[in-house]
C-alpha atoms as a PDB file:
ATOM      1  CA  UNK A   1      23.111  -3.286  -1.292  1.00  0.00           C
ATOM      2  CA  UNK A   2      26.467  -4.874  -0.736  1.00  0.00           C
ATOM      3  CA  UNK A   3      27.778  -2.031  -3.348  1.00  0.00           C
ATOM      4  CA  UNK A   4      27.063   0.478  -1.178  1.00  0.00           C
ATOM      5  CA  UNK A   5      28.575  -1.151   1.660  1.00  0.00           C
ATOM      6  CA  UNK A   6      31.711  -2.088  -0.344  1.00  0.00           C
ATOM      7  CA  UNK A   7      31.397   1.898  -1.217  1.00  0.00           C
ATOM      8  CA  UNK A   8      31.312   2.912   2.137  1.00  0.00           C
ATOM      9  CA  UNK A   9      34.365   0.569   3.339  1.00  0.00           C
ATOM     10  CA  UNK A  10      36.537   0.955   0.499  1.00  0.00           C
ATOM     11  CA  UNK A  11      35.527   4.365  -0.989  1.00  0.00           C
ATOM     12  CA  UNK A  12      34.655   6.619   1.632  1.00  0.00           C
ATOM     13  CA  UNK A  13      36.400   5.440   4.663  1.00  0.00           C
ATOM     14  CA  UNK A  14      40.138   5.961   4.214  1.00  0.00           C
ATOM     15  CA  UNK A  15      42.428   3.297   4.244  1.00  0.00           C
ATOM     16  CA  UNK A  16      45.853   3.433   6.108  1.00  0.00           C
ATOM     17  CA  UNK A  17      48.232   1.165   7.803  1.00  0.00           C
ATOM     18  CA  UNK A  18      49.636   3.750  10.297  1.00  0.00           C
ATOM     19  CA  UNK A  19      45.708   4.460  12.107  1.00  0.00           C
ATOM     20  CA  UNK A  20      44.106   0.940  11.101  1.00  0.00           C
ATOM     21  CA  UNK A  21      42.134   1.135  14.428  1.00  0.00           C
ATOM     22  CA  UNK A  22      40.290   4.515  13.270  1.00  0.00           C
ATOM     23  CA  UNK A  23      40.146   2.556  10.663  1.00  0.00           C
ATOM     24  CA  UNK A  24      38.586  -0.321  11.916  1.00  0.00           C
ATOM     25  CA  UNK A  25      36.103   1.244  14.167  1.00  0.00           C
ATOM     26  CA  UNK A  26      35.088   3.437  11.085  1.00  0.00           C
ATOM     27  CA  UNK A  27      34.218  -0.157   9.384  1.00  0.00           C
ATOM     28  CA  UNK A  28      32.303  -1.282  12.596  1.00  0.00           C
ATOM     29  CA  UNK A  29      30.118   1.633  12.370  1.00  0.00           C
ATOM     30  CA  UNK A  30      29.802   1.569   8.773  1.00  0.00           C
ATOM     31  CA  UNK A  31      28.683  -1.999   8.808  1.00  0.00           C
ATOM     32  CA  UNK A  32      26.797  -1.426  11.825  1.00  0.00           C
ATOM     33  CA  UNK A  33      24.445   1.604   9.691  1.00  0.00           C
ATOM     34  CA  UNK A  34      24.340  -0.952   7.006  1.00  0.00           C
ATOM     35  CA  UNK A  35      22.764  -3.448   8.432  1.00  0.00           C
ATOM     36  CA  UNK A  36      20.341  -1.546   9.650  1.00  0.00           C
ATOM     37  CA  UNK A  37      19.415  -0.043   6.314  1.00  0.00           C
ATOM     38  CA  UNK A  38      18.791  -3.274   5.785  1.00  0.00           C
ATOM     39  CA  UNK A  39      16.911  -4.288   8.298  1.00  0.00           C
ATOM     40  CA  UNK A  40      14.610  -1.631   7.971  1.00  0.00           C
ATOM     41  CA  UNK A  41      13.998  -1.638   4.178  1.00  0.00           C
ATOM     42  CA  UNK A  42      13.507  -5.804   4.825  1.00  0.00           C
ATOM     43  CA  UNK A  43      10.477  -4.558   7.408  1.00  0.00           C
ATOM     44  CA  UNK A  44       9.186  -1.766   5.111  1.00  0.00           C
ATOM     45  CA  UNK A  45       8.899  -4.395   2.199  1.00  0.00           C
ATOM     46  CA  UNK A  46       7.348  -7.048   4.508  1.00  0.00           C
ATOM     47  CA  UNK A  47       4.817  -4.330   6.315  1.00  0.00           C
ATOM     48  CA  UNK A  48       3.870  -2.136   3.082  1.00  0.00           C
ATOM     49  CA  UNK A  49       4.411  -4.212  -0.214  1.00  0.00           C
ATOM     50  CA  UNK A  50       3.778  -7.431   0.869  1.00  0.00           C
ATOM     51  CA  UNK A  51       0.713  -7.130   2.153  1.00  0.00           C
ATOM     52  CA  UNK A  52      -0.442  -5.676  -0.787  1.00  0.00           C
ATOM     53  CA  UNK A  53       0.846  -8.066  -2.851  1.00  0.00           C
ATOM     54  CA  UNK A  54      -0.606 -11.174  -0.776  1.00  0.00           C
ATOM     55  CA  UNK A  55      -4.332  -9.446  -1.072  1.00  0.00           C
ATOM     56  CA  UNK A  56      -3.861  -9.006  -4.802  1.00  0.00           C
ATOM     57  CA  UNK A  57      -2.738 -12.530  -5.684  1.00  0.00           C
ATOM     58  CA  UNK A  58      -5.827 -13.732  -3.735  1.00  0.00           C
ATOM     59  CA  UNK A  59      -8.199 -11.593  -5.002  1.00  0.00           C
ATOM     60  CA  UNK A  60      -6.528 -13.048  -9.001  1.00  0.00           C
ATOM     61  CA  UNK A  61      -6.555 -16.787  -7.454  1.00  0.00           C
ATOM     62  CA  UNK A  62     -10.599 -16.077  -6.190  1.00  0.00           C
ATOM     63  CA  UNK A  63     -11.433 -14.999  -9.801  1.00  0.00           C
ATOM     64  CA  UNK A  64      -9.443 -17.318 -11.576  1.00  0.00           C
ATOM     65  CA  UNK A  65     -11.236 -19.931  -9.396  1.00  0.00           C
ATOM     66  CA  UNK A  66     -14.884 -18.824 -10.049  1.00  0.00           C
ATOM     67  CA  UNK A  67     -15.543 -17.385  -6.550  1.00  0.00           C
ATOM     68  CA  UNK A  68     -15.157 -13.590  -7.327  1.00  0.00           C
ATOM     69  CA  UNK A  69     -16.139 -11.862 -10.208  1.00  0.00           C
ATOM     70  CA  UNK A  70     -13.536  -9.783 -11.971  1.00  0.00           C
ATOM     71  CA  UNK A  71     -16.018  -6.563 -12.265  1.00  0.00           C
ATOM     72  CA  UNK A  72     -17.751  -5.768  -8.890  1.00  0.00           C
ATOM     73  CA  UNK A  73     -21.373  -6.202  -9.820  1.00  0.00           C
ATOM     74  CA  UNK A  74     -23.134  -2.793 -10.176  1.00  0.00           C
ATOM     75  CA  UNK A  75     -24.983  -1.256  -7.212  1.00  0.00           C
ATOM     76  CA  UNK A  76     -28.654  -1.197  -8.793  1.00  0.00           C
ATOM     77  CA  UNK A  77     -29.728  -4.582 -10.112  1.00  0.00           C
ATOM     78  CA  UNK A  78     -33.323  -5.750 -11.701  1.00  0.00           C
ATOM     79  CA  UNK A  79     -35.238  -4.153  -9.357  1.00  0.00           C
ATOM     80  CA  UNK A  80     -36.710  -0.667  -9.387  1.00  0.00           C
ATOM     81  CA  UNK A  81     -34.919   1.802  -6.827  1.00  0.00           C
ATOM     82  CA  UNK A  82     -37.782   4.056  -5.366  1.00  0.00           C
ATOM     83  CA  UNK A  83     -36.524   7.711  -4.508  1.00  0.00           C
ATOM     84  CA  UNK A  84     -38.031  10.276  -2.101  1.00  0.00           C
ATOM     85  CA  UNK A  85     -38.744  13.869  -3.064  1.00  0.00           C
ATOM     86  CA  UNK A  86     -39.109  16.551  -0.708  1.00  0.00           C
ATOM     87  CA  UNK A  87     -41.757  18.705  -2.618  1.00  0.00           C
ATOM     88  CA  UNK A  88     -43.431  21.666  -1.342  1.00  0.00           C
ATOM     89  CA  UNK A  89     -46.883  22.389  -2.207  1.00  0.00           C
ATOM     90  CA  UNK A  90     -49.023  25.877  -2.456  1.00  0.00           C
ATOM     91  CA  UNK A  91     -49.814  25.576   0.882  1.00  0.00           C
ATOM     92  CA  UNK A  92     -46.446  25.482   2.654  1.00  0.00           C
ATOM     93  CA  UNK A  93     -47.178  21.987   4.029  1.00  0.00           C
ATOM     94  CA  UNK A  94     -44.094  19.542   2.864  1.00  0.00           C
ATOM     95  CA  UNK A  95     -45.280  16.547   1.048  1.00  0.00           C
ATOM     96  CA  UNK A  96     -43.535  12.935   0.752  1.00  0.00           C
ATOM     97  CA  UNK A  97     -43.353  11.957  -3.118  1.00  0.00           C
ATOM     98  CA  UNK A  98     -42.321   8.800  -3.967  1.00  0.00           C
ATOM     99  CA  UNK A  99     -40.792   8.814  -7.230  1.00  0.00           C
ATOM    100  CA  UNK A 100     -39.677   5.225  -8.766  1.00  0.00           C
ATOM    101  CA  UNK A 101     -36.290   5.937 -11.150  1.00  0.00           C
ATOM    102  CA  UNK A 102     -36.212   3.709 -14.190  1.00  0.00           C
ATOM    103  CA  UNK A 103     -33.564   0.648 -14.230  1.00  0.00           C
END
């Protein structure tokens, strides 16, 4: 980041002895835009990509420490999930089916 700033002061502001207070205000404001560049990629880094690093080095420290698994466990375990069907019959009347789904 101090490139571009040297860029900025050096390369794109022009340098003369006769108008050195153009000059100087020129680096003023340049340095002034600079440090805010700064300052607001330092709180995009600490709002967006730190966060997200800080979750993922706990979630690693949790499973390297036995208290998470690395897999979530999946959704249907040993018991049987029991599903309801809406089945109509001759009649017209609706009938409740309960229908258990293999594990």
């Amino acid at each position: 980041m101090r490139s571009l700033l040297s860029w900025v002061i050096f390369g794109l502001i022009p340098q003369s002895a006769e108008r050195w207070f153009i000059t100087y205000i020129f680096n003023t404001i340049g340095f002034g835009l600079w440090i805010s560049l700064i300052t607001f990629l330092a709180t995009l880094w600490r709002d967006r990509l730190d966060t997200a690093v800080i979750w993922c080095t706990q979630y690693i420290e949790e499973v390297m420490l036995g208290k998470k698994p690395l897999l979530p466990a999946p959704s249907v375990s040993s018991y049987k999930a029991v599903h309801d069907l809406q089945v109509t019959s001759a009649n017209g009347h609706d009938v409740k089916e309960k229908m258990e789904l293999p594990v």
